[in-house]
C-alpha atoms as a PDB file:
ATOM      1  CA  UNK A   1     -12.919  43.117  -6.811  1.00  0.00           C
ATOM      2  CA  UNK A   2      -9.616  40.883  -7.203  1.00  0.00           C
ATOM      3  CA  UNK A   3      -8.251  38.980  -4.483  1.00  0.00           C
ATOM      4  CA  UNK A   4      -4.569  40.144  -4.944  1.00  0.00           C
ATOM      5  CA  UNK A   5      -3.601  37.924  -1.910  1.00  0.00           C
ATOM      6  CA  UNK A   6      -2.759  34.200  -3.419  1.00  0.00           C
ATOM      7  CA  UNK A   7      -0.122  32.914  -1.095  1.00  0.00           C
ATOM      8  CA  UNK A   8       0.227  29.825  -3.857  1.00  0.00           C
ATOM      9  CA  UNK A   9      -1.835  28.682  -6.982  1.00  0.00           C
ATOM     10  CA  UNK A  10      -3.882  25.750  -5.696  1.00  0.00           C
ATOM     11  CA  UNK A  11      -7.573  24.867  -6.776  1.00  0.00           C
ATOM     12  CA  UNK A  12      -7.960  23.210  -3.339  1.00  0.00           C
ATOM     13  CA  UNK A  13      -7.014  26.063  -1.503  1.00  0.00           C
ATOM     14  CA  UNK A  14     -10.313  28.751  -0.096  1.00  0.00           C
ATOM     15  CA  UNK A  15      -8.241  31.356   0.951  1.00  0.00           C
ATOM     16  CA  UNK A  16     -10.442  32.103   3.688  1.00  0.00           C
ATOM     17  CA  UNK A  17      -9.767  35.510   6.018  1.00  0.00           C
ATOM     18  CA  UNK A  18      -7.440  35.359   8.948  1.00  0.00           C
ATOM     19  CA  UNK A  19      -9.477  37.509  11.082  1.00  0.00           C
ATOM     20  CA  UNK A  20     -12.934  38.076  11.678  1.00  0.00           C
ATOM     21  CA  UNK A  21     -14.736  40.873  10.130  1.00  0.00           C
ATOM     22  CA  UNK A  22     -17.250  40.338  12.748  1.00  0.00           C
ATOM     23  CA  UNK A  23     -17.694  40.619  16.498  1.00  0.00           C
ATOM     24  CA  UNK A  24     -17.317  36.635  17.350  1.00  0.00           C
ATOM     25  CA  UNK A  25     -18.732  37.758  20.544  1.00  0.00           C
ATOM     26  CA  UNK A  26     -22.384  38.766  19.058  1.00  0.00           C
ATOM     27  CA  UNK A  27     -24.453  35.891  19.645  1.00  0.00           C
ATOM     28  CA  UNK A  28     -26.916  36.925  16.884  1.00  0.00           C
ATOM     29  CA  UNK A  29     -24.457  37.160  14.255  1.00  0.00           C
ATOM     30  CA  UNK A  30     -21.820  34.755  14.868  1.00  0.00           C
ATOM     31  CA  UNK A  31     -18.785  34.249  11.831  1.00  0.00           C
ATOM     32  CA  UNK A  32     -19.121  30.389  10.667  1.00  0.00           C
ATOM     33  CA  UNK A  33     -15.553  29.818  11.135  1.00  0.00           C
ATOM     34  CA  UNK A  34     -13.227  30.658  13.982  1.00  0.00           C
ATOM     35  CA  UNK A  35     -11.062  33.969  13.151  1.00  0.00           C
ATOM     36  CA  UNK A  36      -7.696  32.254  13.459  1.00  0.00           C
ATOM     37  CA  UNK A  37      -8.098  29.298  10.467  1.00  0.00           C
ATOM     38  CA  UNK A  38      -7.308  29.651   7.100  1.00  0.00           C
ATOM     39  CA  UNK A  39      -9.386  26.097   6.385  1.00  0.00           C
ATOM     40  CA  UNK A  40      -8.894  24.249   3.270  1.00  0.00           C
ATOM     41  CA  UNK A  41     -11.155  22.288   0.929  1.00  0.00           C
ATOM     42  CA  UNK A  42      -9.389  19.507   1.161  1.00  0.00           C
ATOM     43  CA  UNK A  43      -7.541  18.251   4.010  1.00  0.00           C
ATOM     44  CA  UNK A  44      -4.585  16.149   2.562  1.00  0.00           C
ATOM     45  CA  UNK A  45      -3.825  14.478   6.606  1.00  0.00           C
ATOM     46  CA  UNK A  46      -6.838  13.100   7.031  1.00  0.00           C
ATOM     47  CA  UNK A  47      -7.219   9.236   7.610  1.00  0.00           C
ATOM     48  CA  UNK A  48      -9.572   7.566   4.854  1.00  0.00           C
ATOM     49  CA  UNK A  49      -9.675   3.918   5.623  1.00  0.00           C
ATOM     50  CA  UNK A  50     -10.257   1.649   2.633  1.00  0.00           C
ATOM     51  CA  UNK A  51     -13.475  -0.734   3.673  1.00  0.00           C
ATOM     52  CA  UNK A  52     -13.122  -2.419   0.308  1.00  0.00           C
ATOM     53  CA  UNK A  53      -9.981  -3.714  -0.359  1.00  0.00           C
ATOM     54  CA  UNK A  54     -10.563  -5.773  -3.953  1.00  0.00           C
ATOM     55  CA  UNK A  55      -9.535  -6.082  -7.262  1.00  0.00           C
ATOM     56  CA  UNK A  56      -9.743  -3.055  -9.426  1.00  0.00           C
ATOM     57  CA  UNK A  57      -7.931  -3.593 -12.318  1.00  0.00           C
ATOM     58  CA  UNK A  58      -7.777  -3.116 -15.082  1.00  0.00           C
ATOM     59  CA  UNK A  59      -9.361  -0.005 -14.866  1.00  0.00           C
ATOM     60  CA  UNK A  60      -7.227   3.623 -13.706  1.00  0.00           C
ATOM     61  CA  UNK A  61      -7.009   3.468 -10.014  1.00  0.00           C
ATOM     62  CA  UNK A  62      -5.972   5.929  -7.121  1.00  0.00           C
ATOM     63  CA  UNK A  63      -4.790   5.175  -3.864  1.00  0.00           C
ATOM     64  CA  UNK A  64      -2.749   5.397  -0.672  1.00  0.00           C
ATOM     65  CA  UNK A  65      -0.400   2.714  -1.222  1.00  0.00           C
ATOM     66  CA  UNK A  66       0.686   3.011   2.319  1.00  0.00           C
ATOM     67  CA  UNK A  67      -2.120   3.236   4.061  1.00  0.00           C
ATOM     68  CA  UNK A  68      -3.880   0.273   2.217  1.00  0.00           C
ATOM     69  CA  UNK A  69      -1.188  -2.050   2.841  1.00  0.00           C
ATOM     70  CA  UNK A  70      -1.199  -1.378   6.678  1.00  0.00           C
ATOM     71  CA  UNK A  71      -4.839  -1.841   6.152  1.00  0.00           C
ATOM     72  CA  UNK A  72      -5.030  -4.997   4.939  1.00  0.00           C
ATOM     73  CA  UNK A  73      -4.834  -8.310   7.140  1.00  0.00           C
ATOM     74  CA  UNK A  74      -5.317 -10.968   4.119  1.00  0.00           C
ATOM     75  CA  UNK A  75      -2.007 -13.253   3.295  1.00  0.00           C
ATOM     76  CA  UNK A  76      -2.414 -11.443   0.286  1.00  0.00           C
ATOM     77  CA  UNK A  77      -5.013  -9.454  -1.786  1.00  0.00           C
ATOM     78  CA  UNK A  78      -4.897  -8.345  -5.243  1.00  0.00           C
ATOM     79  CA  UNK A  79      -5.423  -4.765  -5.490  1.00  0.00           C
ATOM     80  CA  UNK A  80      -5.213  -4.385  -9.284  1.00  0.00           C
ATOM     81  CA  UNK A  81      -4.115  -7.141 -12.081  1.00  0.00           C
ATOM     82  CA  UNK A  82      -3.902  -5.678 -15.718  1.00  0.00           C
ATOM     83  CA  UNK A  83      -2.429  -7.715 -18.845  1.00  0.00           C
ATOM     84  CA  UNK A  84       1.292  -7.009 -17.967  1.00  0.00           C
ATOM     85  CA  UNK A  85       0.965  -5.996 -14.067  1.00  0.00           C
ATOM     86  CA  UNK A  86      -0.446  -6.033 -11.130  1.00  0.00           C
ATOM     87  CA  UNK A  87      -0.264  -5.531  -7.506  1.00  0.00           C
ATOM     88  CA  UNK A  88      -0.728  -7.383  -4.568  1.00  0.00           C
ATOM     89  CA  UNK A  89      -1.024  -6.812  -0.705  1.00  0.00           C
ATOM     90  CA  UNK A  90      -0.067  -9.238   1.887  1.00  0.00           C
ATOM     91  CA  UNK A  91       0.291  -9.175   5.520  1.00  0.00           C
ATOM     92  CA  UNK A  92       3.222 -12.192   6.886  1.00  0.00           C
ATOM     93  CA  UNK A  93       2.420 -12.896  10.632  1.00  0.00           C
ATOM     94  CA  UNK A  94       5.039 -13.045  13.067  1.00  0.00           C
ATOM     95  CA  UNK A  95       7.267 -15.934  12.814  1.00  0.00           C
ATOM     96  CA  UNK A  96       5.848 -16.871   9.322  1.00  0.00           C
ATOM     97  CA  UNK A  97       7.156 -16.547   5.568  1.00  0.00           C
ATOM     98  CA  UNK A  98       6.068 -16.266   2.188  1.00  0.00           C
ATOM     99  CA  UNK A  99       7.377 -19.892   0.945  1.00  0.00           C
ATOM    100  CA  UNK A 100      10.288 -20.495  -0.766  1.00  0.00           C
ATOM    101  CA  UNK A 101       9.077 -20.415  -4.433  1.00  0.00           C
ATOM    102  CA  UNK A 102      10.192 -19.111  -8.287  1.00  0.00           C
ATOM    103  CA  UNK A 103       8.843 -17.202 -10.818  1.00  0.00           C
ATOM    104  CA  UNK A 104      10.660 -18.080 -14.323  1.00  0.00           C
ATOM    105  CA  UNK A 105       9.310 -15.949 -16.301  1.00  0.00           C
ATOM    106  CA  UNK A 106       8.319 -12.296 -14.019  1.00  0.00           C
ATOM    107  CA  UNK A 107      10.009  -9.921 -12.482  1.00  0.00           C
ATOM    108  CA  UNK A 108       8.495  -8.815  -8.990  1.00  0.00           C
ATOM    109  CA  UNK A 109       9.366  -5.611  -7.055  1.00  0.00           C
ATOM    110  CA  UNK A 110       8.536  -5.865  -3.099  1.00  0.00           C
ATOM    111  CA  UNK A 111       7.909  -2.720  -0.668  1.00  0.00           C
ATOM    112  CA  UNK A 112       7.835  -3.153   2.984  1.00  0.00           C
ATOM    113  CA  UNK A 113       5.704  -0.891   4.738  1.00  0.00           C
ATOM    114  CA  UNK A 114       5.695  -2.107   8.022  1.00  0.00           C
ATOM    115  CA  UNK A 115       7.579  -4.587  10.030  1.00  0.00           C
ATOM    116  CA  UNK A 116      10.940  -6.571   9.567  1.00  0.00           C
ATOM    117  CA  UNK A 117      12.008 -10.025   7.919  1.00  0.00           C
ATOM    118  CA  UNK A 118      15.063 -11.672   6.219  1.00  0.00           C
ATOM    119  CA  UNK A 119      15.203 -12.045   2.760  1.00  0.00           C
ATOM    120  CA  UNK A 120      16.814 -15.161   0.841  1.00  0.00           C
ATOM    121  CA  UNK A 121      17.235 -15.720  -2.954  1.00  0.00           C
ATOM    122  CA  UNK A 122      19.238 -17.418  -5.155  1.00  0.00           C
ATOM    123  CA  UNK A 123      20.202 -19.337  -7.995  1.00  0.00           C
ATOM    124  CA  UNK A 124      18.747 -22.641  -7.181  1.00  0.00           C
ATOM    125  CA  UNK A 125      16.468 -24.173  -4.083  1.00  0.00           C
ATOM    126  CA  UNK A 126      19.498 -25.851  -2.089  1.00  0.00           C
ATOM    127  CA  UNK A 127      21.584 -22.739  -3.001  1.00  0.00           C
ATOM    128  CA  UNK A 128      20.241 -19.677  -1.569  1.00  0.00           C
ATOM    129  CA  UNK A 129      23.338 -17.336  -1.447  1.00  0.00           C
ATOM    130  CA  UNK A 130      21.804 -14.300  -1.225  1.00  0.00           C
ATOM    131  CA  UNK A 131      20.218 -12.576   2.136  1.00  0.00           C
ATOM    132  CA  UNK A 132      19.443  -9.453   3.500  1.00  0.00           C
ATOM    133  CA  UNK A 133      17.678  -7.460   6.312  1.00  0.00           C
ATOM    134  CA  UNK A 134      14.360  -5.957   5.267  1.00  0.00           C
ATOM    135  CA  UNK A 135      12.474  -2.707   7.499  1.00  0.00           C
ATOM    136  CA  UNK A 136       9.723  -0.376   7.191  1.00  0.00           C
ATOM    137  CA  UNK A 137      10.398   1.379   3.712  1.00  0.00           C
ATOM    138  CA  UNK A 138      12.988  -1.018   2.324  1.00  0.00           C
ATOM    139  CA  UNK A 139      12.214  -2.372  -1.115  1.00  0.00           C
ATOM    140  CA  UNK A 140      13.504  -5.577  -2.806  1.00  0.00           C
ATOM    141  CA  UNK A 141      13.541  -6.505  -6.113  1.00  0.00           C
ATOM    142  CA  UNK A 142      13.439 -10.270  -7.804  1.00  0.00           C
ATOM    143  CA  UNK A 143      14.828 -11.019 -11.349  1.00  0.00           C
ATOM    144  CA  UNK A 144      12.853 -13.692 -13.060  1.00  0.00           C
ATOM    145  CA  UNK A 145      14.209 -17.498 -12.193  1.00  0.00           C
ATOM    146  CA  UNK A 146      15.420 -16.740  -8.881  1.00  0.00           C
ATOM    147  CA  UNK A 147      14.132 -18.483  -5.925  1.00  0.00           C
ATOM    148  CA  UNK A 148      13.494 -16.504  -3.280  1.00  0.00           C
ATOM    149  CA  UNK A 149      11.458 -16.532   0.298  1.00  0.00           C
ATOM    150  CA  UNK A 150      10.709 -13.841   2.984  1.00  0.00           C
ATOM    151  CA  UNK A 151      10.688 -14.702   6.552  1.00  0.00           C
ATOM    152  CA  UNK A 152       9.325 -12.580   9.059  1.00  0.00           C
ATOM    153  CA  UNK A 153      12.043 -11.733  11.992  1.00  0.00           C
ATOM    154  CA  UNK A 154       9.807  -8.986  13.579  1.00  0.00           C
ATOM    155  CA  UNK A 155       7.328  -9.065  16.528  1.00  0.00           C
ATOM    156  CA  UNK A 156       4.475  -7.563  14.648  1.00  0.00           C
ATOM    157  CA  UNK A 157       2.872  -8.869  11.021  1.00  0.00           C
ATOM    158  CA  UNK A 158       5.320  -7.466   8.162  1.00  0.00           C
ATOM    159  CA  UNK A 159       2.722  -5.327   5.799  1.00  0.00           C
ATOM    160  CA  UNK A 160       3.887  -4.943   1.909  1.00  0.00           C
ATOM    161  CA  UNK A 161       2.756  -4.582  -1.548  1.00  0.00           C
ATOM    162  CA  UNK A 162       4.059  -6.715  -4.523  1.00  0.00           C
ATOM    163  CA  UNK A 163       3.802  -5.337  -7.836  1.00  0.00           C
ATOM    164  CA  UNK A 164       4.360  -8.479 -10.673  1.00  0.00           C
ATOM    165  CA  UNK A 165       5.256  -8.021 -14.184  1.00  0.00           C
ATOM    166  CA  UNK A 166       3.601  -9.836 -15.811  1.00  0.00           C
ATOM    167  CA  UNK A 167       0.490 -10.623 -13.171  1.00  0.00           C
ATOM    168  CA  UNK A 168       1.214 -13.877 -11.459  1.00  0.00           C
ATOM    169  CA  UNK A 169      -2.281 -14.507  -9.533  1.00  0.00           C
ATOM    170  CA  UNK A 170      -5.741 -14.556 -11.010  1.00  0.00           C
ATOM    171  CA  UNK A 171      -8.025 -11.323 -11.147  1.00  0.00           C
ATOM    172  CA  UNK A 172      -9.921 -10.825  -8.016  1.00  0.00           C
ATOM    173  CA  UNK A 173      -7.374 -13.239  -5.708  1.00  0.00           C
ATOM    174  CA  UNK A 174      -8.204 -12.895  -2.082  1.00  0.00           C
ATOM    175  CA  UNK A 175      -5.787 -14.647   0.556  1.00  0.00           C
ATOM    176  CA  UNK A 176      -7.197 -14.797   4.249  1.00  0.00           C
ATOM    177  CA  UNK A 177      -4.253 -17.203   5.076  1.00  0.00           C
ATOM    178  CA  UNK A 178      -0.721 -18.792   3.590  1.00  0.00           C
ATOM    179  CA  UNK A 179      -2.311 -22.215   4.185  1.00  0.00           C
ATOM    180  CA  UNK A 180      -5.420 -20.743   1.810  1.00  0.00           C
ATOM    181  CA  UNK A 181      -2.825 -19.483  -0.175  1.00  0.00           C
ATOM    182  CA  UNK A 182      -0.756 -23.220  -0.498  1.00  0.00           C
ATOM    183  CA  UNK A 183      -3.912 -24.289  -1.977  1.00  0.00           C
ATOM    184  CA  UNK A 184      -4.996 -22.127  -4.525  1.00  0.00           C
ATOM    185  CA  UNK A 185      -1.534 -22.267  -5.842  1.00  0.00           C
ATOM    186  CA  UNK A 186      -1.834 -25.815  -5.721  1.00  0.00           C
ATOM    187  CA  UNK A 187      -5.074 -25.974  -7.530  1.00  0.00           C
ATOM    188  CA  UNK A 188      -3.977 -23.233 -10.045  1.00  0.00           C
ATOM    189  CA  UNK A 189      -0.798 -25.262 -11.209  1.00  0.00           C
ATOM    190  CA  UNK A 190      -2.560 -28.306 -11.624  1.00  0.00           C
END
């Protein structure tokens, strides 16, 4: 009546037999599953590609982080913008940067997923002191007033997520290029 075998408590587990009751060589009455799997509901590895990469804030949201930044190919995409955050995507092609720039009054937290650059900040434009080598899973964090710039030093497009704090691009903002990018930002400040 019980099932007394639970190798762990999971809801998204079927704990399916490991041998077949049956003769899997009857044709007529063939077991649904081979004898040797133990197949879950839910398959954790499995590659769900994000078709609709937008603006979902400020609503509670769920993703793969990592596998929606390597998705994306925009300059940079905003993935979810709430009254005091929000995160962006961007994708830096080979041999480009972000442009030198400052944020006075946010904080911004970087993530590299994929690729490699140099990054530069400091105190004032003509006075960048500070650099380091980024890589895959490096992070890099920005105080508020600092300027700051990431180049791209790698032979493939460097994929990261920003997060901002306070939000420092409009709800919905899509990206396709840096040159698109220049732009907006130019319209936005004026």
């Amino acid at each position: 009546m019980y099932n007394d075998y639970k190798p762990y408590p999971c809801p998204y587990y079927i704990n399916r037999p490991m041998y077949n009751h049956h003769n899997m060589y009857n044709f007529y009455k063939r077991y649904p599953y081979p004898y040797w799997l133990n197949t879950p509901m839910y398959d954790s590895d499995s590659w769900e590609e994000y078709s609709n990469l937008m603006d979902y804030g400020p609503e509670p949201f769920v993703i793969n982080i990592e596998k929606a930044t390597k998705q994306n190919n925009n300059f940079r995409t905003a993935l979810w913008t709430g009254t005091h955050l929000q995160l962006t995507l961007m994708s830096i092609d080979v041999g480009e940067d972000i442009g030198l720039e400052i944020h006075p009054d946010l904080d911004q937290f970087l993530r590299i997923e994929e690729g490699e650059g140099l990054v530069i900040m400091g105190d004032r434009k003509d006075n960048l002191d500070f650099q380091e080598k980024v890589y895959d899973d490096y992070i890099f964090i920005i105080p508020a007033g600092k300027w700051h710039n990431l180049i791209n030093t790698g032979c493939k497009p460097i994929k990261l997520y920003s997060i901002y704090a306070p939000p420092q691009h409009p709800y919905g903002t899509v990206h396709r290029t840096k040159k698109e990018a220049e732009e907006a930002e130019e319209n936005y400040n004026h």
